[in-house]
Protein backbone atom coordinates (compact mmCIF):
# COMPACT_ATOMS: atom_id res chain seq x y z
CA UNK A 1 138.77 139.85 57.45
CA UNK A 2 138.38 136.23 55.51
CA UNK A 3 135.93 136.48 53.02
CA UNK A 4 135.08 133.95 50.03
CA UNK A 5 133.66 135.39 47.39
CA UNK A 6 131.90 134.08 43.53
CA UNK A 7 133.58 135.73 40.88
CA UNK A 8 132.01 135.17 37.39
CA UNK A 9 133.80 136.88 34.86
CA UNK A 10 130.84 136.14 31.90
CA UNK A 11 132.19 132.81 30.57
CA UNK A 12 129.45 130.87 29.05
CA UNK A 13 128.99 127.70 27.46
CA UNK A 14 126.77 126.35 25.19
CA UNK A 15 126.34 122.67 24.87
CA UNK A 16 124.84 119.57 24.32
CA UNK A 17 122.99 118.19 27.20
CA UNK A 18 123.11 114.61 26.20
CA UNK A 19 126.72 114.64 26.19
CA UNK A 20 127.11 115.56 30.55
CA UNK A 21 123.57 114.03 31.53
CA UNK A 22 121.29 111.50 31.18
CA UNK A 23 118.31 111.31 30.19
CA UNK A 24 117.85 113.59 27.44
CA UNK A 25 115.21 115.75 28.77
CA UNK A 26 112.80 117.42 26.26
CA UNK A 27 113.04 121.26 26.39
CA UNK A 28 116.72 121.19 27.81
CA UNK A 29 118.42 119.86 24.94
CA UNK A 30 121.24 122.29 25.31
CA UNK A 31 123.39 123.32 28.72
CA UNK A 32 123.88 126.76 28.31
CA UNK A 33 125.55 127.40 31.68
CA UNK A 34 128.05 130.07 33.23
CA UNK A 35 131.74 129.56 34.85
CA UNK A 36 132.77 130.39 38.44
CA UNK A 37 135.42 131.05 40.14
CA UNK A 38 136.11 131.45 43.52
CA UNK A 39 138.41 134.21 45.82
CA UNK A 40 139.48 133.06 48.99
CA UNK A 41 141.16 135.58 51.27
CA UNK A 42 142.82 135.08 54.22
CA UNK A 43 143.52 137.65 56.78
CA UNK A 44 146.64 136.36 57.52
CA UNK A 45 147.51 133.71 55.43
CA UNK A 46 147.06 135.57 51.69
CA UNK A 47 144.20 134.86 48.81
CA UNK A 48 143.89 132.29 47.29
CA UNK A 49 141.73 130.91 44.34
CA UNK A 50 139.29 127.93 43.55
CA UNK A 51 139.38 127.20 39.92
CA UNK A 52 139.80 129.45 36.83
CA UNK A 53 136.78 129.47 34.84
CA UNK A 54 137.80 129.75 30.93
CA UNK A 55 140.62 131.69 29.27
CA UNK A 56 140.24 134.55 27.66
CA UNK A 57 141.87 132.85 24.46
CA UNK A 58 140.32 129.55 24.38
CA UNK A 59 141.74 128.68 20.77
CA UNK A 60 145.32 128.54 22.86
CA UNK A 61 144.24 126.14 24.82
CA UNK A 62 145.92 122.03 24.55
CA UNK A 63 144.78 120.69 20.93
CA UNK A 64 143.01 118.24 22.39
CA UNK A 65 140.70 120.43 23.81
CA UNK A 66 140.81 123.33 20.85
CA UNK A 67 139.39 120.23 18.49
CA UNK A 68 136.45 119.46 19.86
CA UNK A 69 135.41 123.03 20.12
CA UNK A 70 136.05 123.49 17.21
CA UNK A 71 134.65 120.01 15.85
CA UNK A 72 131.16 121.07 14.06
CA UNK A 73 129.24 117.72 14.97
CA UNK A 74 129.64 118.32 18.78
CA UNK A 75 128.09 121.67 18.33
CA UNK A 76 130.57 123.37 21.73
CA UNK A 77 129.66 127.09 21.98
CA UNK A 78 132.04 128.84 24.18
CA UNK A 79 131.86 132.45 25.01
CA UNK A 80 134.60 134.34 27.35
CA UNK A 81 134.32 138.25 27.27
CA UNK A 82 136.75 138.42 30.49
CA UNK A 83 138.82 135.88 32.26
CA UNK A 84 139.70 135.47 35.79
CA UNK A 85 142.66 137.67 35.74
CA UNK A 86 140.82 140.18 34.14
CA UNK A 87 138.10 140.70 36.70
CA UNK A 88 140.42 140.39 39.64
CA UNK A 89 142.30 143.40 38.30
CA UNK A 90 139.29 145.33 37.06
CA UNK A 91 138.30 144.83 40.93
CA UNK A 92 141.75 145.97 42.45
CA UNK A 93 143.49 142.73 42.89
CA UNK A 94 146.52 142.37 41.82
CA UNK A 95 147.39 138.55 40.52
CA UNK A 96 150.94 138.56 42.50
CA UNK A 97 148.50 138.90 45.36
CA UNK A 98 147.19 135.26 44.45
CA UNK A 99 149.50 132.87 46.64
CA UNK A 100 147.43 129.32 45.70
CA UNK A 101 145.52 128.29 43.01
CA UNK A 102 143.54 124.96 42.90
CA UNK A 103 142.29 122.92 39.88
CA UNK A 104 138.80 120.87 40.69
CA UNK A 105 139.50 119.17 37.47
CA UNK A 106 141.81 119.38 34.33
CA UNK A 107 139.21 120.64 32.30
CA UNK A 108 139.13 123.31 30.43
CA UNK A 109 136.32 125.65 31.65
CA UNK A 110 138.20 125.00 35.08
CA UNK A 111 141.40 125.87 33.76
CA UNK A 112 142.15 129.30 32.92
CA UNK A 113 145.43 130.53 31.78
CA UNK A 114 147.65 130.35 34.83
CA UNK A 115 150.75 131.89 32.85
CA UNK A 116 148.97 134.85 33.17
CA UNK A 117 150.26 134.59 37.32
CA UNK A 118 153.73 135.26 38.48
CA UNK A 119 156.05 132.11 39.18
CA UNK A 120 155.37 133.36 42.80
CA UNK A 121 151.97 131.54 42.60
CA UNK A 122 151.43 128.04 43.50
CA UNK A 123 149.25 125.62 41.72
CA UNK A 124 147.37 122.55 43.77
CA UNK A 125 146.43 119.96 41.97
CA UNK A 126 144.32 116.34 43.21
CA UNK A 127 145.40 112.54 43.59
CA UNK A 128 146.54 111.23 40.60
CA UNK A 129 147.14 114.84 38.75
CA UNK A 130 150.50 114.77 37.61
CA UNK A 131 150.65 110.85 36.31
CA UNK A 132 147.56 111.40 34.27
CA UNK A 133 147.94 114.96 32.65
CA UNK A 134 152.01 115.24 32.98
CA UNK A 135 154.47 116.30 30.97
CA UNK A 136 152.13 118.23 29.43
CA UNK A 137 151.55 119.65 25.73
CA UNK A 138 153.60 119.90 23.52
CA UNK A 139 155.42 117.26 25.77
CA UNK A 140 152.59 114.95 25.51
CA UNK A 141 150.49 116.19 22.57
CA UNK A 142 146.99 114.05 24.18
CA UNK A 143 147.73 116.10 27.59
CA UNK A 144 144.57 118.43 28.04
CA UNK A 145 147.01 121.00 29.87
CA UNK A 146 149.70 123.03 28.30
CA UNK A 147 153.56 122.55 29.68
CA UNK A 148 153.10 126.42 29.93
CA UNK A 149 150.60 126.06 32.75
CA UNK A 150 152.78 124.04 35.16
CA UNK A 151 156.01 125.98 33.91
CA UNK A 152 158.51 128.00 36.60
CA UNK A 153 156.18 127.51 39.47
CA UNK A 154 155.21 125.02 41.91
CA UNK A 155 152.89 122.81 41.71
CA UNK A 156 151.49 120.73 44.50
CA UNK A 157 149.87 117.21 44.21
CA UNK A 158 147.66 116.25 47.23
CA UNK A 159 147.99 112.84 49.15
CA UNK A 160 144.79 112.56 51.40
CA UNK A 161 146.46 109.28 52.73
CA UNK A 162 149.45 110.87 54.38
CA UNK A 163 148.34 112.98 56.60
CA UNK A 164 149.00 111.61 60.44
CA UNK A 165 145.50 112.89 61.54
CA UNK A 166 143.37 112.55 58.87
CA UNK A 167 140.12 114.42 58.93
CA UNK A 168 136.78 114.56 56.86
CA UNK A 169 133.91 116.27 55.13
CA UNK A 170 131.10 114.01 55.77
CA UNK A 171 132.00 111.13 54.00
CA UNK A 172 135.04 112.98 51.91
CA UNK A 173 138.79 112.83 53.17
CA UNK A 174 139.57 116.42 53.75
CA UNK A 175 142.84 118.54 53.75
CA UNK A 176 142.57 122.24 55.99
CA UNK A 177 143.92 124.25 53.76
CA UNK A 178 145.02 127.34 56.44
CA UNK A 179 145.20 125.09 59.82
CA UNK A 180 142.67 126.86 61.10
CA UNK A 181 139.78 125.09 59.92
CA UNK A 182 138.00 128.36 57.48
CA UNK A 183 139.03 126.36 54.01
CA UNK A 184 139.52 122.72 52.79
CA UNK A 185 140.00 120.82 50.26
CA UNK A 186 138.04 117.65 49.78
CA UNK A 187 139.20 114.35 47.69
CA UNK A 188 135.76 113.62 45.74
CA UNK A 189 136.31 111.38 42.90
CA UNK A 190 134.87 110.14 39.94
CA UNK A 191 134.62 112.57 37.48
CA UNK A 192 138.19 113.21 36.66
CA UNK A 193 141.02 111.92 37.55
CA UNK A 194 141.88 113.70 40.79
CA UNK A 195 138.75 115.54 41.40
CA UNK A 196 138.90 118.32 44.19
CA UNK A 197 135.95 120.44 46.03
CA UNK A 198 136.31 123.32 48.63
CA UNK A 199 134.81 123.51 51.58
CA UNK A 200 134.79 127.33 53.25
CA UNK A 201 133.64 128.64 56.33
CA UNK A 202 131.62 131.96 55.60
CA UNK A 203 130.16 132.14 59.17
CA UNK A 204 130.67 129.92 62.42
CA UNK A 205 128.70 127.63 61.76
CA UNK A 206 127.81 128.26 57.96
CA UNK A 207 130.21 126.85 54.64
CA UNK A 208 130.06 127.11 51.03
CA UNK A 209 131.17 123.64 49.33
CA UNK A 210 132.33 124.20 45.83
CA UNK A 211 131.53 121.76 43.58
CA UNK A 212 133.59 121.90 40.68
CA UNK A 213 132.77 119.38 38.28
CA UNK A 214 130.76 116.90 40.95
CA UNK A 215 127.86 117.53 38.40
CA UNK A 216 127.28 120.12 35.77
CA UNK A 217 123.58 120.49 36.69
CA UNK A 218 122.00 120.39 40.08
CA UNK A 219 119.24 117.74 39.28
CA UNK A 220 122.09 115.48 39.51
CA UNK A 221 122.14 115.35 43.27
CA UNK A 222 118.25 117.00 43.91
CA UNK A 223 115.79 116.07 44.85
CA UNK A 224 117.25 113.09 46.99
CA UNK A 225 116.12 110.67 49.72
CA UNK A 226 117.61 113.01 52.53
CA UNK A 227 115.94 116.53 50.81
CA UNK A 228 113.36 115.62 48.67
CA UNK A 229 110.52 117.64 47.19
CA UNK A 230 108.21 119.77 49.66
CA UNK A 231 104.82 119.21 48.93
CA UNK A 232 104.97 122.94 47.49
CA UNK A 233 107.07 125.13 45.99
CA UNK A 234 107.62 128.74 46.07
CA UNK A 235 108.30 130.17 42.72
CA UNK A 236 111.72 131.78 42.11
CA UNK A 237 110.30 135.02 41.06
CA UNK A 238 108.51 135.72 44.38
CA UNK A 239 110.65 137.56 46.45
CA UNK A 240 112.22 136.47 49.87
CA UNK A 241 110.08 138.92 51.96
CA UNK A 242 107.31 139.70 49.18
CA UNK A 243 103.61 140.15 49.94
CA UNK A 244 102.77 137.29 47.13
CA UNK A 245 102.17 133.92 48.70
CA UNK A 246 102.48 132.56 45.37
CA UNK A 247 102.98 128.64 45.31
CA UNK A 248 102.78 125.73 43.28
CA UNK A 249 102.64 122.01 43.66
CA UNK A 250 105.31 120.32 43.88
CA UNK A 251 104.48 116.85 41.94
CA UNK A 252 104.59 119.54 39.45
CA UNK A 253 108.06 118.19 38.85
CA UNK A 254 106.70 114.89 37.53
CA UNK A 255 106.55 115.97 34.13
CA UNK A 256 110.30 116.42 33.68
CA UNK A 257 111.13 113.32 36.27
CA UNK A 258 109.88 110.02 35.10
CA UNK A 259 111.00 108.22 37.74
CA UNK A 260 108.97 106.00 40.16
CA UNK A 261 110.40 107.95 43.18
CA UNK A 262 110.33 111.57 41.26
CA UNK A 263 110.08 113.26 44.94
CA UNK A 264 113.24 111.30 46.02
CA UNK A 265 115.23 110.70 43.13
CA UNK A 266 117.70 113.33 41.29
CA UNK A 267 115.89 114.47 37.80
CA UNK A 268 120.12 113.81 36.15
CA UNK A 269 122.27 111.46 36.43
CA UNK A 270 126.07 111.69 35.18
CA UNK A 271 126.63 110.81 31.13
CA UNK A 272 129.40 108.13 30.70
CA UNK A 273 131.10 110.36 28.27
CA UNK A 274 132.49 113.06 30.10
CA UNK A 275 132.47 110.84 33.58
CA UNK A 276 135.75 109.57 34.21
CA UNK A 277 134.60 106.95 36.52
CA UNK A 278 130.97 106.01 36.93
CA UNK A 279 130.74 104.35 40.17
CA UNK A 280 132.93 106.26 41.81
CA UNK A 281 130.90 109.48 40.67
CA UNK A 282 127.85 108.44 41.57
CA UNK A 283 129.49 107.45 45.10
CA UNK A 284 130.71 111.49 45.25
CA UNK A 285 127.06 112.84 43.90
CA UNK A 286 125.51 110.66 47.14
CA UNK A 287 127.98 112.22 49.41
CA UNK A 288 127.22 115.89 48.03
CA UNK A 289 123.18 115.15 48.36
CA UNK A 290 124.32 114.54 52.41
CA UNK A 291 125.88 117.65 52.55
CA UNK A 292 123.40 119.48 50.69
CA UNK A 293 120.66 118.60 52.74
CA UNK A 294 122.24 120.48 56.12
CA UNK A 295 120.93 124.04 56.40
CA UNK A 296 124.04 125.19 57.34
CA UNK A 297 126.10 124.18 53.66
CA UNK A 298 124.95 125.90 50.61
CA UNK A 299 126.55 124.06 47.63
CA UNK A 300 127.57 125.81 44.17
CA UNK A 301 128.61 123.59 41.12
CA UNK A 302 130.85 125.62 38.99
CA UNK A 303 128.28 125.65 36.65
CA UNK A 304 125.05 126.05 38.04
CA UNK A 305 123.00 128.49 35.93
CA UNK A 306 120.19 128.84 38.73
CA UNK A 307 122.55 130.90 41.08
CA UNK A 308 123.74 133.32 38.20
CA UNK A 309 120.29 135.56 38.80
CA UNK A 310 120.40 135.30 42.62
CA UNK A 311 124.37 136.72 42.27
CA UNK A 312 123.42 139.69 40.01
CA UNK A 313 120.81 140.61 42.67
CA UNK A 314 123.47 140.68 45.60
CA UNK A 315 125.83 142.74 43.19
CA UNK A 316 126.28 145.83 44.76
CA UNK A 317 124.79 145.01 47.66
CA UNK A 318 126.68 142.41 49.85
CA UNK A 319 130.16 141.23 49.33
CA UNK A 320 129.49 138.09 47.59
CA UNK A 321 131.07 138.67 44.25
CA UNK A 322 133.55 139.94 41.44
CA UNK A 323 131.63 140.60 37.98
CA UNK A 324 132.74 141.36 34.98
CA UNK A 325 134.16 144.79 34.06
CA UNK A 326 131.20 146.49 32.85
CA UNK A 327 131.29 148.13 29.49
């Protein structure tokens, strides 16, 4: 049977705001935000993951990256109890089962540690991937990936230009994955070099796209001119089929959104800092607010803290996700 499923193995970061979005927002001066990961399987075609999440031992991560957590004046909190490998065994997979694993990004909560994989397991990387981040360290000691990572297995760059029938996500150039049209990949730039999302069928007519690093807070792409605000607004702790009829107004969101067009505008927009290209980000966030707004696509950022609460409900419950050995 295919199945996609969210694994968060309790990664957590603890950061600056100001440093991923603008404007500085008072009352969320901090992002304090999980990881995901995602399992792909394949009934025929093997399993398959979407990003890493954090290693286990971030302080072995590139030196580039190990300094500025460790840098005081950036004030970085990172937190990993478990890493990917870790809950995929504690849940009975085994990692030589893994056949793919793709990067959305280079960067570092995206990651992992794939030396924990046998050379057996591939690595896909986006456009641009192996100029930018290869050799890596010690080879190059600015590379934000180890040599370690890429070592004994193979690694796989995409070209979205070569294919002799190219297809697309909406307005992203799109590679199936399985040639059967139940996962691609999608070329959506701007905020690293290379950038990659996933698109997967979970019914028919239903997909999950994963975000990656498209934005590292969903008021980056909501409310927008295709899905803006309803009028109101159901509270998040009134239950699906609950009795309560419990609303509230939505221009209730005016007091965190400045803007002139707060029911049409995203609260975030990208911080120059960690945005490798600005333009071309912002062109990517508009393409994810088109996909967003169809019923039918339910989009998860790696890092959206809003869906963390809705998972740990469905734990147990539906096959939607891999936790965290509990303790």
């Amino acid at each position: 049977m295919r199945s996609t499923l969210i694994l968060y193995s309790g990664a957590r970061l603890d950061l600056p705001a100001e440093l991923f979005l603008s404007p500085n927002i008072q009352g969320h001066e901090r992002l304090r935000i999980p990881s995901y990961s995602f399992f792909i399987n394949h009934p025929s075609k093997g399993r398959v993951l979407f990003d890493l999440s954090l290693r286990k031992d971030f302080q072995n991560l590139a030196p580039v990256t190990v300094n500025r957590i460790n840098n005081p004046r950036l004030e970085w909190k990172v937190s990993v109890p478990q890493d990917v490998p870790d809950t995929l065994i504690a849940n009975g997979i085994e990692l030589h089962e893994i056949k793919s694993i793709f990067w959305s990004t280079q960067h570092f909560d995206h990651i992992g540690d794939t030396s924990k994989f046998p050379s057996s397991t591939e690595l896909v990387v986006g456009p641009g991937f192996t100029k930018a981040y290869t050799p890596g360290y010690p080879d190059n000691p600015d590379s934000p990936v180890k040599s370690a990572d890429l070592k004994g297995r193979r690694v796989i760059e995409l070209d979205f230009d070569s294919y002799q029938e190219p297809i697309s996500i909406g307005r992203f150039k799109a590679f199936d994955w399985f040639e059967d049209g139940s996962f691609y990949l999608l070329d959506v730039p701007g905020r690293s070099v290379g950038h990659l999302c996933g698109f997967a069928r979970v019914k028919p007519d239903s997909f999950i796209l994963m975000g990656g690093d498209c934005a590292h807070h969903p008021g980056e792409f909501r409310p927008s001119k295709i899905a803006p605000i309803p009028k109101d607004l159901t509270p998040l702790h009134v239950a699906v089929h609950s009795k309560q009829t419990s609303v509230c107004p939505g221009n209730i969101a005016k007091k965190i959104n400045t803007k002139s067009d707060i029911e049409r505008s995203p609260i975030y927009k990208a911080a120059a800092m960690f945005t490798y290209d600005v333009d071309k980000s912002q062109w990517s966030v508009e393409g994810v607010q088109e996909l967003d707004a169809r019923e039918n696509v339910l989009v998860i950022i790696a890092h959206d803290g809003g869906m963390l609460s809705v998972l740990q409900q469905a734990k147990g419950k539906e096959h939607l996700t891999f936790f965290q050995k509990e303790n």
